[in-house]
Protein backbone atom coordinates (compact mmCIF):
# COMPACT_ATOMS: atom_id res chain seq x y z
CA UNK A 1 75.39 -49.44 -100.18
CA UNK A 2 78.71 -48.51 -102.21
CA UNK A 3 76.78 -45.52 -103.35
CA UNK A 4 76.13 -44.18 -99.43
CA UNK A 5 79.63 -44.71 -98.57
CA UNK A 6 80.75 -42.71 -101.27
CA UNK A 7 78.98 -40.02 -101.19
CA UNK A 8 80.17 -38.79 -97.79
CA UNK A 9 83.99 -38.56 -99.18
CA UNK A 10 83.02 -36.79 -101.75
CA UNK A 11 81.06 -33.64 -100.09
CA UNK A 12 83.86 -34.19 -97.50
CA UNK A 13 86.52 -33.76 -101.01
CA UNK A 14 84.59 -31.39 -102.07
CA UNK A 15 84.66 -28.72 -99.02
CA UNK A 16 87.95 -29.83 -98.63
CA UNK A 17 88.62 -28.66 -101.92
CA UNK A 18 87.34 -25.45 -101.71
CA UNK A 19 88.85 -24.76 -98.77
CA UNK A 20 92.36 -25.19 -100.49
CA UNK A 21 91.12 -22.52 -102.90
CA UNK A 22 89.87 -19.87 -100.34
CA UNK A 23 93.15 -20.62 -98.64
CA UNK A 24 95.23 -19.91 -102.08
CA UNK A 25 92.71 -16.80 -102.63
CA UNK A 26 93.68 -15.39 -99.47
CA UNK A 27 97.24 -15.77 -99.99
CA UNK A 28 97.01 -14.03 -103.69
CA UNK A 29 95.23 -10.83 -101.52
CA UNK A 30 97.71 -10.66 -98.91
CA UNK A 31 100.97 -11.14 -101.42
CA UNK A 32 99.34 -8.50 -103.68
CA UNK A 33 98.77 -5.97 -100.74
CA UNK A 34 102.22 -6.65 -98.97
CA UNK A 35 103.29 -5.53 -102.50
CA UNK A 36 101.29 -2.63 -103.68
CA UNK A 37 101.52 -0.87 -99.94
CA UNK A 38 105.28 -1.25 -100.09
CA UNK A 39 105.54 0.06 -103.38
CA UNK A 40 102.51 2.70 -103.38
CA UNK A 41 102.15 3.61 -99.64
CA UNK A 42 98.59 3.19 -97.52
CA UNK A 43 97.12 6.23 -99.39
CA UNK A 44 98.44 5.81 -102.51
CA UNK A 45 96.92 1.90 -102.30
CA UNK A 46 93.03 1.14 -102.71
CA UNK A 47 91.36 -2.35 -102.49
CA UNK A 48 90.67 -2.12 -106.34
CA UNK A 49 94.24 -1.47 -106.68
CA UNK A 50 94.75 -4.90 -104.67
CA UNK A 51 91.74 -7.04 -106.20
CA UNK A 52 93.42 -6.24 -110.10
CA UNK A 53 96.88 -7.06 -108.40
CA UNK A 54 95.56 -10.53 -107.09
CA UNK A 55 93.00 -11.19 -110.20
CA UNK A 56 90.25 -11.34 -108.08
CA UNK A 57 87.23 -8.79 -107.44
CA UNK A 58 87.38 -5.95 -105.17
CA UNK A 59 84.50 -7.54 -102.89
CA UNK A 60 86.55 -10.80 -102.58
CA UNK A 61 89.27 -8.32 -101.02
CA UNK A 62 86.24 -6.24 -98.98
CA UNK A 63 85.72 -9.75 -97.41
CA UNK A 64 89.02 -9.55 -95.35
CA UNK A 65 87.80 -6.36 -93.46
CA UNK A 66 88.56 -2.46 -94.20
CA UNK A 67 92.29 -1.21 -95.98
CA UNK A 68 93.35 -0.83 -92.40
CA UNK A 69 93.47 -4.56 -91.66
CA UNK A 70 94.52 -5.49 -95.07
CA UNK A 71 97.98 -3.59 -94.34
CA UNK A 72 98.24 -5.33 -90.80
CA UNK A 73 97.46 -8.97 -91.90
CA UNK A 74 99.69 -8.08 -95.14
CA UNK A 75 102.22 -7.08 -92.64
CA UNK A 76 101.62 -10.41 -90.43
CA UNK A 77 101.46 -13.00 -93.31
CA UNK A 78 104.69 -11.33 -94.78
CA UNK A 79 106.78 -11.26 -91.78
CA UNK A 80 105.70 -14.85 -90.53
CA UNK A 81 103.78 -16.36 -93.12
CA UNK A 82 100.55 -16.65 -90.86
CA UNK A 83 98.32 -13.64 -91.07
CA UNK A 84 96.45 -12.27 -87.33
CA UNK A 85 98.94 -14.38 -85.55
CA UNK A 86 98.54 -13.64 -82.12
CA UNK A 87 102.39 -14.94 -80.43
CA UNK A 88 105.45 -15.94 -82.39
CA UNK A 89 106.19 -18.74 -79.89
CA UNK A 90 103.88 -21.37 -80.77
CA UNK A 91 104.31 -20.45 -84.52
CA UNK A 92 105.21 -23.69 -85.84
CA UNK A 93 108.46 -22.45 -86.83
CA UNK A 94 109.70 -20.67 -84.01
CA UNK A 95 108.92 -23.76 -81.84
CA UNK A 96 111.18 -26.30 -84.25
CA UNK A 97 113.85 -23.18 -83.24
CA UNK A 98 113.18 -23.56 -79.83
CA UNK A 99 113.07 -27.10 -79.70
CA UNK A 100 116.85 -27.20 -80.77
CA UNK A 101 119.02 -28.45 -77.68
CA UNK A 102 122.23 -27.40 -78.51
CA UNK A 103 122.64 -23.32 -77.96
CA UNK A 104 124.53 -22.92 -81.10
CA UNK A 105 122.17 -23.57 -83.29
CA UNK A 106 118.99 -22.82 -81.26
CA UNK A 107 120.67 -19.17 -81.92
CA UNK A 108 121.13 -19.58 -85.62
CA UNK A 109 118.12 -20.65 -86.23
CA UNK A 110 116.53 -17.60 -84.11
CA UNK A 111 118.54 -15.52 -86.12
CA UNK A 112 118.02 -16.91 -89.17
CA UNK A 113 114.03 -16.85 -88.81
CA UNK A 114 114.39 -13.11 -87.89
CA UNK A 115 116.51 -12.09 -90.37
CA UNK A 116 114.36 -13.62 -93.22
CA UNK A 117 111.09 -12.13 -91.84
CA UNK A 118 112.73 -8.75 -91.98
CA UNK A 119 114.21 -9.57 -95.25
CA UNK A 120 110.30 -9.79 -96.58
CA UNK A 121 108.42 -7.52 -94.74
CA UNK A 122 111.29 -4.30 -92.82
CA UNK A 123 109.36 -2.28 -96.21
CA UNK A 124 105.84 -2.88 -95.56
CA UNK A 125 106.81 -1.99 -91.65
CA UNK A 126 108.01 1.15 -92.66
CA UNK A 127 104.36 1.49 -94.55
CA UNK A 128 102.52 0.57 -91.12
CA UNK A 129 104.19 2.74 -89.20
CA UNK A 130 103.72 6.09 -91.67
CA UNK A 131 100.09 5.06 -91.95
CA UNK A 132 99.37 4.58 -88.22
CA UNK A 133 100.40 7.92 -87.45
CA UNK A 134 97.83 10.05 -89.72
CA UNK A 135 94.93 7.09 -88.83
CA UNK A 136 93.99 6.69 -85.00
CA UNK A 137 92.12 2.92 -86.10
CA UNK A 138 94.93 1.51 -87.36
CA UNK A 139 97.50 3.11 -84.60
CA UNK A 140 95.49 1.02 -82.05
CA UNK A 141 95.72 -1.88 -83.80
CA UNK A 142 99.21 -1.22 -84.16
CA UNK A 143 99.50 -0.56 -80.92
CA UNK A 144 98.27 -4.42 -80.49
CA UNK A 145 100.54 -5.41 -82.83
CA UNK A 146 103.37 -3.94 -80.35
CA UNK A 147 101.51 -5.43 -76.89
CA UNK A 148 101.97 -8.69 -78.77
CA UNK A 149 105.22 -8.05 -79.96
CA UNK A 150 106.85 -7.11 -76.55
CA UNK A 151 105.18 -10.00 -75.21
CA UNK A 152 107.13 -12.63 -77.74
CA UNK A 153 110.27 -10.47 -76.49
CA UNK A 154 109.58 -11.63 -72.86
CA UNK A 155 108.66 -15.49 -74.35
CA UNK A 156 112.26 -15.00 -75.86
CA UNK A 157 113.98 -13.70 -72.67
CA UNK A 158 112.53 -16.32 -70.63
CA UNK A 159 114.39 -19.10 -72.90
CA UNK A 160 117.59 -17.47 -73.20
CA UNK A 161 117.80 -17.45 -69.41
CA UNK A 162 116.54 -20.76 -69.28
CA UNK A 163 119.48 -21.71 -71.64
CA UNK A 164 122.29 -19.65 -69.60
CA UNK A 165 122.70 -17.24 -72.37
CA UNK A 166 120.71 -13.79 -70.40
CA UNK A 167 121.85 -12.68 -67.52
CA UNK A 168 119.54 -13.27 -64.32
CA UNK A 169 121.02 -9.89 -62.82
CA UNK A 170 119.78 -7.89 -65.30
CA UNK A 171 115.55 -7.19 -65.06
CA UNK A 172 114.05 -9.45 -67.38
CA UNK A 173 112.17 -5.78 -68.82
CA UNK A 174 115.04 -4.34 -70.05
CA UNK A 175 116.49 -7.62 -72.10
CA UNK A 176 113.29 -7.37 -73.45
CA UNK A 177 113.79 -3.93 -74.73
CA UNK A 178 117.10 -4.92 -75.98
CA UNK A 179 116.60 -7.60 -77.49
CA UNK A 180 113.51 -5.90 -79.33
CA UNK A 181 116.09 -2.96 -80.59
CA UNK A 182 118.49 -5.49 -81.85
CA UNK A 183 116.09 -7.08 -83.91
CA UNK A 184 113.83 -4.59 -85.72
CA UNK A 185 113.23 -4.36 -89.07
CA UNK A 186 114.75 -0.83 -88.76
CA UNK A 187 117.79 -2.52 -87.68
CA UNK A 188 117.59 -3.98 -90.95
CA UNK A 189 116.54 -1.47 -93.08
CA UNK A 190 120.07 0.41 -91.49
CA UNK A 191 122.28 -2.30 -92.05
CA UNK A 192 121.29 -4.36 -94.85
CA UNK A 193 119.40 -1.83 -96.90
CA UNK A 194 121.71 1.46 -96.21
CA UNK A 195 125.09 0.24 -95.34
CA UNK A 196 124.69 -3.21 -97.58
CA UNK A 197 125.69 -5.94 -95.44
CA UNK A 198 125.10 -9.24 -96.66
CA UNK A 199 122.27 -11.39 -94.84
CA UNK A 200 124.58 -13.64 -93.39
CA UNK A 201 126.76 -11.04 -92.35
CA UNK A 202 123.26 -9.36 -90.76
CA UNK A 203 122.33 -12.77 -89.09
CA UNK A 204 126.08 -13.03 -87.72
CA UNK A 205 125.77 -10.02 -85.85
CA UNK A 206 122.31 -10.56 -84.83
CA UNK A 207 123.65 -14.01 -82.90
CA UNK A 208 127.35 -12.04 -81.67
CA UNK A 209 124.91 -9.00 -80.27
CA UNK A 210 122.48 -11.02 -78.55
CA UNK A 211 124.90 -13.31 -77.09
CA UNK A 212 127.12 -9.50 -76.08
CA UNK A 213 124.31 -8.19 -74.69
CA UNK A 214 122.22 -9.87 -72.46
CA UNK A 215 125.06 -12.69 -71.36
């Protein structure tokens, strides 16, 4: 009888185990690609180029999908940790942040996560959007990537009004598009890249120019 009850935790150990491992696998791929696209460029980049970068074989990187979707989910898992993920506001993250009561911090934290996501990934974005526009595949899936993207900007409207910091006058639309400008990774790439600010200084200004422009 000990034998039968046993056996079931260890298949169960088992799969569990090797789950773990295609989970680390995958997260060797994507670090390697975030890194060789940033540094090489989409054309300059090939999956062998990734597979020797992560120590695995090229048809463990083939598995993910085509280059195209490497550099998107590269893009995804560097900017919020979680590759193909579809809305920012039920990211585990963001939703401690918006759980946050007091507006103060709720802010900081907001700007904080942003400013950290651009930190790892305002590069690779630069990559994307060079690549998209000589590859008509991957500029619809970018294109996704921006339906999805204006659609967290909307999610985040929709709490700062709810919190009294965005102005109900103004159409919800165009706090979106604000809001979206004011925190781009190109924002970034301007400020903390070119002119050298400081990342606090960055995530100071990203709270002081929300707060100045939709209030």
């Amino acid at each position: 009888m000990s034998g039968e009850n046993t056996r079931p935790r260890g298949r169960r150990y088992q799969s569990e185990l090797r789950t773990s491992q295609a989970a680390a696998t995958r997260f060797r791929i994507l670090d390697a690609a975030a890194e060789r696209f940033t540094v090489a460029g989409y054309t300059g980049t090939s999956l062998a180029d990734v597979a020797q970068a992560a120590g695995v074989s090229v048809e463990t990187v083939k598995l993910g999908g085509p280059k195209r979707r490497l550099l998107l989910n590269a893009f995804t898992h560097t900017f919020a940790g979680r590759e193909g993920l579809e809305s920012l506001a039920s990211h585990g993250p963001v939703a401690d942040i918006t759980a946050e009561l007091d507006n103060t911090r709720y802010l900081a934290g907001i700007a904080h996560f942003v400013a950290e996501s651009n930190r790892r990934s305002s590069l690779l974005w630069t990559t994307l959007l060079s690549a998209a526009a000589s590859d008509a595949l991957l500029s619809n899936e970018l294109d996704e990537l921006q339906r999805r993207r204006r659609a967290d900007m909307l999610v985040l409207v929709d709490e700062l009004r709810s919190r009294g910091l965005a102005d109900r006058a103004q159409a919800r639309e165009t706090i979106a598009d604000t809001v979206s400008f004011i925190l781009s990774p190109e924002g970034y790439n301007q400020l903390v890249l070119g002119a050298k600010w400081s990342q606090p200084d960055y995530e100071a200004w990203l709270t002081r120019t929300i707060l100045l422009t939709c209030g």
